[in-house]
Protein backbone atom coordinates (compact mmCIF):
# COMPACT_ATOMS: atom_id res chain seq x y z
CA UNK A 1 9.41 1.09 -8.90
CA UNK A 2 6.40 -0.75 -7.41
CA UNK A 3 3.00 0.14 -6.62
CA UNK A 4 0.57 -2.12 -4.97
CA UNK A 5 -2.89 -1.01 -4.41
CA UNK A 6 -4.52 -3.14 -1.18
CA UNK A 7 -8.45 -3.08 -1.03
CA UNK A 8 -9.93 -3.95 2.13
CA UNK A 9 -12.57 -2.85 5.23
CA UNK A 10 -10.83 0.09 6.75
CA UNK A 11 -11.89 1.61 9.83
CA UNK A 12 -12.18 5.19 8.83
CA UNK A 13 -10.01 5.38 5.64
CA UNK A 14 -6.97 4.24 7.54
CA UNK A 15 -4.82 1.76 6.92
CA UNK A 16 -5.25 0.29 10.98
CA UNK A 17 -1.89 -0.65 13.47
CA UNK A 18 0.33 -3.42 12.01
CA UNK A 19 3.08 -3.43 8.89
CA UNK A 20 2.05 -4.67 5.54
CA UNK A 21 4.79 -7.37 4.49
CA UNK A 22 5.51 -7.66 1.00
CA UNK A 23 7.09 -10.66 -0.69
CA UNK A 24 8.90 -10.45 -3.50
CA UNK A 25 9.91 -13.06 -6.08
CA UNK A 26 13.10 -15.11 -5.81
CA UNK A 27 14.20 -13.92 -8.86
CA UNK A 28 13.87 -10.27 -7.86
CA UNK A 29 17.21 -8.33 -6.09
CA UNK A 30 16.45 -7.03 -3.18
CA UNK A 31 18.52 -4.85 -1.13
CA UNK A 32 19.93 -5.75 2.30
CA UNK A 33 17.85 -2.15 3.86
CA UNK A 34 15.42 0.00 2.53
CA UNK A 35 15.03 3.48 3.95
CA UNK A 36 11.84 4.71 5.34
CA UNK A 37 11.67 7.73 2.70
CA UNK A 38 11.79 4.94 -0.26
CA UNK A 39 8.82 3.54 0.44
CA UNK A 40 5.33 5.79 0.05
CA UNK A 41 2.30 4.69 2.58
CA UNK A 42 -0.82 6.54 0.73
CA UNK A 43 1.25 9.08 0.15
CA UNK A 44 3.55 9.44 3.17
CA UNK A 45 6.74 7.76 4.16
CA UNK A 46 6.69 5.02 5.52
CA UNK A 47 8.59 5.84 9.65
CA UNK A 48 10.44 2.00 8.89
CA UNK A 49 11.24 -0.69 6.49
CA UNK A 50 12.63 -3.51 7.43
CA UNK A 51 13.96 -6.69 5.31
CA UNK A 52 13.83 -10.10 5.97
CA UNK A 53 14.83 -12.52 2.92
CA UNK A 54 12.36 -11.74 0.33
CA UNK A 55 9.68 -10.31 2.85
CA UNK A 56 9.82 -6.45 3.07
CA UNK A 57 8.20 -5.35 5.97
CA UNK A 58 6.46 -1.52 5.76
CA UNK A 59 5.72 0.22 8.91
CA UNK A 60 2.39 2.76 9.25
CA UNK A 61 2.66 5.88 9.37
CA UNK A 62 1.44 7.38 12.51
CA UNK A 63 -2.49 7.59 12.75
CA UNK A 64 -4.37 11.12 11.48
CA UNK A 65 -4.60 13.13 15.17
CA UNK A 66 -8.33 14.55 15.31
CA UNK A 67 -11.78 13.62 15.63
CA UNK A 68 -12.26 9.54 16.32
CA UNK A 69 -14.63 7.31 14.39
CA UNK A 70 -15.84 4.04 14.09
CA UNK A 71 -17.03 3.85 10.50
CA UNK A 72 -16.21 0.86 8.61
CA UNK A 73 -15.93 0.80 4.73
CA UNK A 74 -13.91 -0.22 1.74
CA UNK A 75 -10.64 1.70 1.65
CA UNK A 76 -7.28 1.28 -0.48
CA UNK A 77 -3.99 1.26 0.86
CA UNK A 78 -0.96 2.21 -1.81
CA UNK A 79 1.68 1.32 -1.19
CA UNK A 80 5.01 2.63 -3.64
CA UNK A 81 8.05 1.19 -2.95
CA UNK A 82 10.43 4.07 -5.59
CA UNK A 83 13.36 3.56 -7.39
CA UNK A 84 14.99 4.71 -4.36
CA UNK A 85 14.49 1.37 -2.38
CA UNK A 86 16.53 0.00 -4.79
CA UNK A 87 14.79 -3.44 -5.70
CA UNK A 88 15.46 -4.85 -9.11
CA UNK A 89 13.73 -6.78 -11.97
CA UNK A 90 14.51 -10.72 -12.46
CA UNK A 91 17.00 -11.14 -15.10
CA UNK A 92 14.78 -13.64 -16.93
CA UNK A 93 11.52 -12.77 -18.83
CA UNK A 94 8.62 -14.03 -16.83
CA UNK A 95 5.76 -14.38 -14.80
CA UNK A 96 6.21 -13.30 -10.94
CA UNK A 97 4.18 -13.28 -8.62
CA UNK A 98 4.05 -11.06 -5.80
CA UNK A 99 2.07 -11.04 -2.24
CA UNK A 100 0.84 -8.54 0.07
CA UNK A 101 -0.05 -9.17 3.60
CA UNK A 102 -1.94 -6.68 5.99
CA UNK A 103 -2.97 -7.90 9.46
CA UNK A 104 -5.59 -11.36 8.67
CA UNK A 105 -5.62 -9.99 4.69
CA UNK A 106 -3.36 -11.75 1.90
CA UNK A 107 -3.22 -10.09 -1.46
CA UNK A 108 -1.99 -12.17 -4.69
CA UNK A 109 -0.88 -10.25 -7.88
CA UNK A 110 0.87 -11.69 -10.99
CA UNK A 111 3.49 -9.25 -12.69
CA UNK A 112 5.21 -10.35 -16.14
CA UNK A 113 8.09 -8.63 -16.80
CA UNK A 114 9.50 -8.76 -20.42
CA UNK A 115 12.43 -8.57 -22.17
């Protein structure tokens, strides 16, 4: 299981249009297809997931119908990719890193995975 937690301006607490694209380490397995259900958008399903190489692609869930704003603040975006999708650890004790892209924003995290 994964869980990356994006901070970044957010119009009205939500997440905006686009896919957040997460790359994984070389040394991680990654399936050939993850299903929508296996991967939680704060919360939700995600409605696709897509995989190219190492880059997993996470679609939006559909914006919250209702009353429109235009407020702009810090927000978080979780994303949980669960045991379900299926990725694995490297083999090899290590330092990984892993990165996070959503719209202009890059995110950078370092995971170590032991023995």
């Amino acid at each position: 299981m994964l869980t990356l937690k994006l901070r970044y301006d957010m119009t009205c607490g939500q997440p905006g249009a686009g896919k957040a694209v997460v790359t994984l380490p070389a040394a991680d397995v990654v399936p050939h297809g993850i299903d929508g259900a296996a991967v939680l958008v704060n919360g939700e399903p995600s409605p696709a997931v897509s995989i190219s190489g190492r880059d997993v692609s996470i679609a939006m869930p559909p914006k919250r119908p209702g009353v429109s704003c235009m407020s702009i603040g810090p927000g978080t975006l979780t994303l949980v990719l669960t045991r379900a999708a299926g990725l694995g650890n490297p083999a090899k004790a290590g330092t990984y890193a892993i990165l996070a892209r959503k719209n202009a924003a890059v995110f950078a995290a370092s995971v170590a995975i032991t023995a």
